[in-house]
Protein backbone atom coordinates (compact mmCIF):
# COMPACT_ATOMS: atom_id res chain seq x y z
CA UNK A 1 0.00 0.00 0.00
CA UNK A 2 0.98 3.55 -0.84
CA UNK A 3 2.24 5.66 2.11
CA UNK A 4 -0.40 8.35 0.66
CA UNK A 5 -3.27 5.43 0.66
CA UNK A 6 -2.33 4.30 3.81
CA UNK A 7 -3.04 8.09 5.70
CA UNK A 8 -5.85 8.40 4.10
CA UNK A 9 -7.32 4.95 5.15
CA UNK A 10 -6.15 6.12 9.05
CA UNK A 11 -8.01 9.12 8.78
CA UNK A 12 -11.26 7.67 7.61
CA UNK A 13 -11.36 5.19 10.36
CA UNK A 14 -10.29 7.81 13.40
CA UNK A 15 -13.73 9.49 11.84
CA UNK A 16 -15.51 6.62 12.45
CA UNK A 17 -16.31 6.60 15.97
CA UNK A 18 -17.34 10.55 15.39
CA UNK A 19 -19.65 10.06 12.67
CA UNK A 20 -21.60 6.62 14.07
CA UNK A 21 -21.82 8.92 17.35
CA UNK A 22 -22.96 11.68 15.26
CA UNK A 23 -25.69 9.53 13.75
CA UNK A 24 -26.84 8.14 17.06
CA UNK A 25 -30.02 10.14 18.36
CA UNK A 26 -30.70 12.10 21.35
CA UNK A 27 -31.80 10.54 24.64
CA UNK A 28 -35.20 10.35 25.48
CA UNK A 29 -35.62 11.63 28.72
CA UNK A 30 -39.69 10.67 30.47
CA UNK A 31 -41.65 13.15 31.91
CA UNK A 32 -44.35 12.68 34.04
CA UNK A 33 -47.46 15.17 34.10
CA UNK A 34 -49.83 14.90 37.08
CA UNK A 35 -52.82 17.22 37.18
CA UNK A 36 -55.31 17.53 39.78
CA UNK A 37 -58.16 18.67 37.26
CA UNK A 38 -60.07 17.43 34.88
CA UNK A 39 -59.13 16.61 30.98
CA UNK A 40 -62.07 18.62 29.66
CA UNK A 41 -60.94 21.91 31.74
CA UNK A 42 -59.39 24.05 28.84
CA UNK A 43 -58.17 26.52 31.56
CA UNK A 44 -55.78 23.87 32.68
CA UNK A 45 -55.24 22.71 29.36
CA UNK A 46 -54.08 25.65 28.42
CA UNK A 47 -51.42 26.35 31.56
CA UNK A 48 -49.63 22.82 30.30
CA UNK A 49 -49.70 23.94 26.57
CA UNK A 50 -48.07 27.07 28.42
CA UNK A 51 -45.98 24.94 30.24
CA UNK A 52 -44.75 22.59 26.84
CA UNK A 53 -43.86 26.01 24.95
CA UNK A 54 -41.65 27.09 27.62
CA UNK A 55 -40.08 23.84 27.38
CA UNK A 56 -39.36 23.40 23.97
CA UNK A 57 -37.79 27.33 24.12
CA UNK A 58 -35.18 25.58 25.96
CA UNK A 59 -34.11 22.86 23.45
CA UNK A 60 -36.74 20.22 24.55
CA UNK A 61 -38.74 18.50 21.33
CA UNK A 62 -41.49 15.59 21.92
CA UNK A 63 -40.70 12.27 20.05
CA UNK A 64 -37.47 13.57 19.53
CA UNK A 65 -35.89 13.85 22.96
CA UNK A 66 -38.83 13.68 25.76
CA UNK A 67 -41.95 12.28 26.41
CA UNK A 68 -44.60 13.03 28.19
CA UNK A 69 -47.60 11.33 30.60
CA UNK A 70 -50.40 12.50 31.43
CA UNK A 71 -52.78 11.84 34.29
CA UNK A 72 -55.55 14.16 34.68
CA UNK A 73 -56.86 13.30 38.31
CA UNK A 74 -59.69 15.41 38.99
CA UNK A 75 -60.27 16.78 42.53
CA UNK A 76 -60.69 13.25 43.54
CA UNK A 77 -58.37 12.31 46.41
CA UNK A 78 -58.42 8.70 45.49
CA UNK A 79 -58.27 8.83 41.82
CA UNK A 80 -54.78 11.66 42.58
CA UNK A 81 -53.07 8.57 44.72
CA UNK A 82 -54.12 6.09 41.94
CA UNK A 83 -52.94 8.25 39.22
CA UNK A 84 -49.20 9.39 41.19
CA UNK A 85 -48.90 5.50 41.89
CA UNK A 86 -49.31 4.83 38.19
CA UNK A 87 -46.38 7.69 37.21
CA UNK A 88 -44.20 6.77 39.44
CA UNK A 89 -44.50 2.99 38.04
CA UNK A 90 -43.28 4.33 34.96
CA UNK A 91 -39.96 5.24 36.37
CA UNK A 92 -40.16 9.08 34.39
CA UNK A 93 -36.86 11.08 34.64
CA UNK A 94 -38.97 13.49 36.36
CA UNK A 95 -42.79 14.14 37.49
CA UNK A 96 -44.63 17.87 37.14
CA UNK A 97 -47.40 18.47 39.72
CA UNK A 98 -50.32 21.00 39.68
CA UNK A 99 -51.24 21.06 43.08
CA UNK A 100 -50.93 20.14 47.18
CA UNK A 101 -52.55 17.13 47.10
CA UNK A 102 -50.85 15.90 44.51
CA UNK A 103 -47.66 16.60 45.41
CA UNK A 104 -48.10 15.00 48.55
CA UNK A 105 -49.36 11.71 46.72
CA UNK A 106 -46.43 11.98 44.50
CA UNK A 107 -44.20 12.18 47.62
CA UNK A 108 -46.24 9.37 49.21
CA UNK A 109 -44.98 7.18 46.72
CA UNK A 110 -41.59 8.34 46.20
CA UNK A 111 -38.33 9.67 47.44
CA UNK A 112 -35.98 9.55 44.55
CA UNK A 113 -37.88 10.87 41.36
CA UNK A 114 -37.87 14.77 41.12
CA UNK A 115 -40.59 16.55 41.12
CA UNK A 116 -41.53 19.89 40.30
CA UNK A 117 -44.89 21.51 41.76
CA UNK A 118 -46.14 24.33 39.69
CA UNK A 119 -48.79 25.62 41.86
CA UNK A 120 -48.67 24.56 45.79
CA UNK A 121 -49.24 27.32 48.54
CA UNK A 122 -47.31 26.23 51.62
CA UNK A 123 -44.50 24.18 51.01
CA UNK A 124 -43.02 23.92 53.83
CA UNK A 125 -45.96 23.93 56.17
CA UNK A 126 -46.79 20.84 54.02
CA UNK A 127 -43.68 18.88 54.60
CA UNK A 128 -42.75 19.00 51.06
CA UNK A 129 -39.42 21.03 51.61
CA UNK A 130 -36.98 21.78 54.50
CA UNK A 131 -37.11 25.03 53.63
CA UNK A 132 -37.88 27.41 50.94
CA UNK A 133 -33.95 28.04 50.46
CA UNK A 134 -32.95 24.75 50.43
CA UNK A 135 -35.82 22.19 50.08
CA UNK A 136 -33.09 19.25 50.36
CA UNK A 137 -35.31 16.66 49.43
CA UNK A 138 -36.71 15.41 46.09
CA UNK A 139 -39.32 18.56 45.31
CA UNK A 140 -38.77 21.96 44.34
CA UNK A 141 -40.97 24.61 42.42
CA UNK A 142 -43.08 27.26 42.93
CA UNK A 143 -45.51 28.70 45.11
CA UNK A 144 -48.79 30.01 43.73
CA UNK A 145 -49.51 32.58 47.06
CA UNK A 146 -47.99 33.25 50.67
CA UNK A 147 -50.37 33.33 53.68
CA UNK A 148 -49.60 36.82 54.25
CA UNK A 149 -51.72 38.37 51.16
CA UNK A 150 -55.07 36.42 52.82
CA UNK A 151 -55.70 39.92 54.62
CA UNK A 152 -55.75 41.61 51.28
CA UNK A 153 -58.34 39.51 50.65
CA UNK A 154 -61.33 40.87 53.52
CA UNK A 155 -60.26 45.07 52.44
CA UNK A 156 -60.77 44.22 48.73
CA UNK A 157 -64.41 42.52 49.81
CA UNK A 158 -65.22 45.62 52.05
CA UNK A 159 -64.16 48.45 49.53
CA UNK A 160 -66.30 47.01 46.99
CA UNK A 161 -69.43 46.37 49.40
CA UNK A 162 -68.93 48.81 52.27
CA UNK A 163 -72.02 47.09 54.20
CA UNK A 164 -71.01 43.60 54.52
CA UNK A 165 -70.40 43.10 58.15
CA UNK A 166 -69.56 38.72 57.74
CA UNK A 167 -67.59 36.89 55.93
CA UNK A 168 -68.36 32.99 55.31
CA UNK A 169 -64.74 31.68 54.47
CA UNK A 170 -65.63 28.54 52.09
CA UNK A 171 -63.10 25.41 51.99
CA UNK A 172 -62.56 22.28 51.00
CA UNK A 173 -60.63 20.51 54.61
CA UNK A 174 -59.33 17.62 52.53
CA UNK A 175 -57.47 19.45 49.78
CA UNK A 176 -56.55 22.43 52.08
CA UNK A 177 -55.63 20.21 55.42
CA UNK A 178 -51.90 21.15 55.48
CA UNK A 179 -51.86 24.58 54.74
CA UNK A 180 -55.18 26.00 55.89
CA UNK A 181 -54.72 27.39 59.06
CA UNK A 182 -51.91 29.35 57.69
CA UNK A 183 -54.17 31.06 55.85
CA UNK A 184 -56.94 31.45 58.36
CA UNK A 185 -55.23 33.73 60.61
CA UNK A 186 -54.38 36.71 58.52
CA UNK A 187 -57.66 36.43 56.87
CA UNK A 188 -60.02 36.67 60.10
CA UNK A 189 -57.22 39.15 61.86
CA UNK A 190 -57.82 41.21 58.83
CA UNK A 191 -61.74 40.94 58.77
CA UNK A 192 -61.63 41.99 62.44
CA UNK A 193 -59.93 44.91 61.73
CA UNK A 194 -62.87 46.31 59.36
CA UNK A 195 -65.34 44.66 61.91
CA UNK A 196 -66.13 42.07 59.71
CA UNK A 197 -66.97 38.29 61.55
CA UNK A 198 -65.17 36.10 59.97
CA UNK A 199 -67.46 32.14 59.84
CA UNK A 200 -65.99 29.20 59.12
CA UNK A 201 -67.96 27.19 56.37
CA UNK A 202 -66.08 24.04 55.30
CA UNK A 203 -67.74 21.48 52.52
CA UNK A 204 -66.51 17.71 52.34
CA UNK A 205 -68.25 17.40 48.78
CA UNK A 206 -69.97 19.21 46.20
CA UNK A 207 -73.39 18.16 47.64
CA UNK A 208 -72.39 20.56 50.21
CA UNK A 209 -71.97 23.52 48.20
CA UNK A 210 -75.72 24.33 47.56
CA UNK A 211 -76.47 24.24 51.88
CA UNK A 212 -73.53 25.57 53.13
CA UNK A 213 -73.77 28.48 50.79
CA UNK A 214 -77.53 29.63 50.92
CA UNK A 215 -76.53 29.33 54.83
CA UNK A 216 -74.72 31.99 54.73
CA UNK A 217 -76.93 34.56 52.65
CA UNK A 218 -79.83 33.96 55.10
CA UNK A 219 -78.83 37.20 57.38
CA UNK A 220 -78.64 40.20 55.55
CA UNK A 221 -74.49 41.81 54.85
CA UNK A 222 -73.07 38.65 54.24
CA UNK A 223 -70.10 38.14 51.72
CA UNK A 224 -68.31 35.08 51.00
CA UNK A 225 -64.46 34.61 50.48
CA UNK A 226 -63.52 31.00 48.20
CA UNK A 227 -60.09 29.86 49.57
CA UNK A 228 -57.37 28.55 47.20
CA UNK A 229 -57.62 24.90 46.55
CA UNK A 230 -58.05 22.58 43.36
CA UNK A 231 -61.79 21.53 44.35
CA UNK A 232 -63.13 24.77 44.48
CA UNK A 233 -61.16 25.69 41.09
CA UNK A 234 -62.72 22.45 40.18
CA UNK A 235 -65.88 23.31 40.72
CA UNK A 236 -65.89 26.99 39.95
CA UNK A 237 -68.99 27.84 38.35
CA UNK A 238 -70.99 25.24 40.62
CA UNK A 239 -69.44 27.88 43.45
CA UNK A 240 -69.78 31.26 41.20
CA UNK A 241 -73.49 30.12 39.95
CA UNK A 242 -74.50 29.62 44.16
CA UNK A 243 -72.73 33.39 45.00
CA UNK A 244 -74.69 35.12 42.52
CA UNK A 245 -77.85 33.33 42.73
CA UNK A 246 -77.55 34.29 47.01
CA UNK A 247 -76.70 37.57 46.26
CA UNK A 248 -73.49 37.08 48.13
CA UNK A 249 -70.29 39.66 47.75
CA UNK A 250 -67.59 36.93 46.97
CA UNK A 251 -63.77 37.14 46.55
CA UNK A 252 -61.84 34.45 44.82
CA UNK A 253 -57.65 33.64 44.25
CA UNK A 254 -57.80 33.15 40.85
CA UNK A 255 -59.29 35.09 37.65
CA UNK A 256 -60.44 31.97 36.68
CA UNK A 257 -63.73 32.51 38.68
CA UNK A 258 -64.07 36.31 37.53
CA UNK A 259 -63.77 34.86 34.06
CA UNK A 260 -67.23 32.30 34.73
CA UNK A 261 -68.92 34.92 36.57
CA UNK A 262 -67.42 35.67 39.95
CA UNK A 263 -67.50 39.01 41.12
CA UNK A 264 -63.59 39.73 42.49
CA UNK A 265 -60.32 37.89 42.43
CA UNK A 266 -56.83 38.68 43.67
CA UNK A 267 -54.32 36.52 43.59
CA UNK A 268 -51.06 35.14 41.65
CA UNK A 269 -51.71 34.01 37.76
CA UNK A 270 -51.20 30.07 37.74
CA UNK A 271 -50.22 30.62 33.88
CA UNK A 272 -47.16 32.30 34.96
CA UNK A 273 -45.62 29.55 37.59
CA UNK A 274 -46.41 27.02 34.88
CA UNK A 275 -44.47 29.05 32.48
CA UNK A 276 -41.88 29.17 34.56
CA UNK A 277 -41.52 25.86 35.85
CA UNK A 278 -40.05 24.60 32.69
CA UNK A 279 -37.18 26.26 33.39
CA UNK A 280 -36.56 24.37 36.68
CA UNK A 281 -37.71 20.55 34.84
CA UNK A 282 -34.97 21.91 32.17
CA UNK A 283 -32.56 22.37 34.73
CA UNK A 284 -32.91 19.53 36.32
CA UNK A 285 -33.13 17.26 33.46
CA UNK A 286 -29.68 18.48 32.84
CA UNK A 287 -28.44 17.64 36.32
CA UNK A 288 -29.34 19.63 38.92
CA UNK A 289 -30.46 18.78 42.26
CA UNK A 290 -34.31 19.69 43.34
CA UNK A 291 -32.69 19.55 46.39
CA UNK A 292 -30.31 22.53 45.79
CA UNK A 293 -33.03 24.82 44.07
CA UNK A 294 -34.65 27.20 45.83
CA UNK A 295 -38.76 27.25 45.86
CA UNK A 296 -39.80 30.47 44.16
CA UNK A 297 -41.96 32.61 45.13
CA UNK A 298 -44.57 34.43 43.31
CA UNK A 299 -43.54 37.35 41.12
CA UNK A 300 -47.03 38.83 40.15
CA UNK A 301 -50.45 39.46 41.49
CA UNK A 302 -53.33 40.49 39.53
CA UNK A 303 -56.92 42.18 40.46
CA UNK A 304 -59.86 40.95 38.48
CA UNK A 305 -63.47 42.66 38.55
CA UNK A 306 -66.41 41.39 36.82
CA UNK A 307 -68.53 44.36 36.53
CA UNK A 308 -71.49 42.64 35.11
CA UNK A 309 -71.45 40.33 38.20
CA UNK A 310 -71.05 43.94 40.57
CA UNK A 311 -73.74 45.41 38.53
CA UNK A 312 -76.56 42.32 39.27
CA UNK A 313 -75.38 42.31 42.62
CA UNK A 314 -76.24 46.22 42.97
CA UNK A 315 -72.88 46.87 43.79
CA UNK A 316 -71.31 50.05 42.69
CA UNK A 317 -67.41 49.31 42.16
CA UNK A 318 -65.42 52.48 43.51
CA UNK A 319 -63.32 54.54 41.47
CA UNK A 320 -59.76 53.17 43.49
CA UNK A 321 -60.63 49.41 42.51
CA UNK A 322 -61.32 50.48 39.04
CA UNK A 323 -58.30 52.10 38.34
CA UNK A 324 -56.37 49.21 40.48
CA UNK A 325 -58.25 46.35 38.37
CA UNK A 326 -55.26 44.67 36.16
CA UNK A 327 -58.79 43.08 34.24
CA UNK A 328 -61.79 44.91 34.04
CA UNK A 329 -64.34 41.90 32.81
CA UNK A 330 -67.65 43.31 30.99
């Protein structure tokens, strides 16, 4: 063989190995999605189709290098442990929760897969996380609202109907039972402050809703205040439908219930954790620790006011909320 040839032959094969690597695909990395809502809800629909364009921003492509599963739980506390048992059997590279009780079914069932809740309130308080600094255990993510912004909650009620003198706080003890009295305190320490009784009116189902409500609009200057949890989201205009038929001042945490007829919300916008939650399943898809990423907290609140809602209610909406409103709803 030439001297010329025989280069030329030890080239090719060093280039080999680089071009059979080159030609191998990507890895497919598994991602778990577990949502405690319905499939049908297109609100929640659309904060994972929020969530999957973040994503694939940063690099990440379906069928070419991850997958996804779904489970869409409901409200149902069984159906969420069936549904986290089921992910975790899978053995994803990493699990995406939308809620407290799901996270703490996920967490029921495992110690070692990461997950990444979009959309809890109280962390910590829930025994998801050592602390919001350093969770140090297999969860990170992001929290939706703190406990403190609950008093905003009663002034908001009372500016818009000046009269109200109690306010029935609705909630749902199974989905709320970790974080709840968190919430609680700052609430009714705020209601007392504009002499406003704050009562107590926890459901256990939806038959509930219907009783517990019209209890409350029986005395004359109620109002009603919906606490933040996934069965009241999940049955928000079951509980918007009862407020309006009682005539009852109510005050939500998320726009969703403005948007199917509630009268107020204040709160943090759940599109914007789950946009930003792909950033942390990125980063720890590449390696990072959940355990070394700090829970964030929320980085915008928004005031919603359904004036067709304030108007059937006889409700005149003051000039300061109007101006305040981020969403004026018609």
């Amino acid at each position: 063989m030439k001297r010329r040839e025989f280069i030329t032959l030890l080239i090719g094969a060093a280039a080999w190995p680089v071009a059979a690597r080159a030609q191998q695909p990507e890895r497919m990395r598994r991602v778990g999605i577990l949502m405690a809502y319905p499939e049908s809800d297109a609100v929640y629909q659309g904060y994972v189709m929020a969530f999957r364009e973040e994503f694939q921003k940063l690099g990440w492509q379906e069928g070419r290098n991850v997958r996804f599963d779904y489970r869409w739980a409901t409200s149902d506390l069984e159906l969420i442990k069936r549904s986290a048992k089921e992910l975790v059997a899978l053995q994803p590279d990493l699990i995406l929760t939308s809620s407290t009780p799901s996270t703490a079914s996920l967490l029921q069932q495992t110690q070692t897969i990461p997950i990444v809740f979009a959309n809890i309130f109280d962390p910590v308080a829930s025994g998801f996380v050592a602390s919001l600094s350093r969770p140090g255990g297999n969860a990170t993510g992001y929290v939706i609202s703190e406990p403190s912004m609950a008093s905003k909650w009663p002034e908001l009620l009372k500016e818009i109907a000046p009269r109200m003198s109690r306010i029935a706080i609705l909630y749902h003890p199974a989905t709320t039972a970790q974080f709840v009295e968190a919430w609680l305190q700052p609430l009714k320490a705020a209601a007392a402050s504009f002499g406003v009784e704050a009562i107590l009116a926890p459901i256990n189902d939806s038959s509930e809703l219907e009783p517990v409500i019209a209890a409350q609009a029986r005395e004359p200057n109620g109002g009603l205040v919906a606490m933040p949890d996934s069965f009241l989201v999940g049955h928000r205009v079951e509980v918007t439908s009862l407020a309006a038929r009682h005539h009852l001042p109510a005050l939500y945490n998320y726009r969703v219930f403005t948007e199917v007829g509630g009268l107020m919300s204040y709160g943090n916008s759940p599109l914007v954790n789950y946009r930003r939650s792909a950033t942390y399943v990125d980063r720890i898809l590449k390696g990072e620790k959940p355990s070394e990423l700090p829970v964030q907290l929320p980085v915008q609140y928004e005031l919603a006011i359904n004036l067709k809602a304030a108007k059937a209610l006889g409700l005149t909406v003051p000039q300061t909320l109007l101006v305040a409103a981020d969403e004026l709803i018609e």
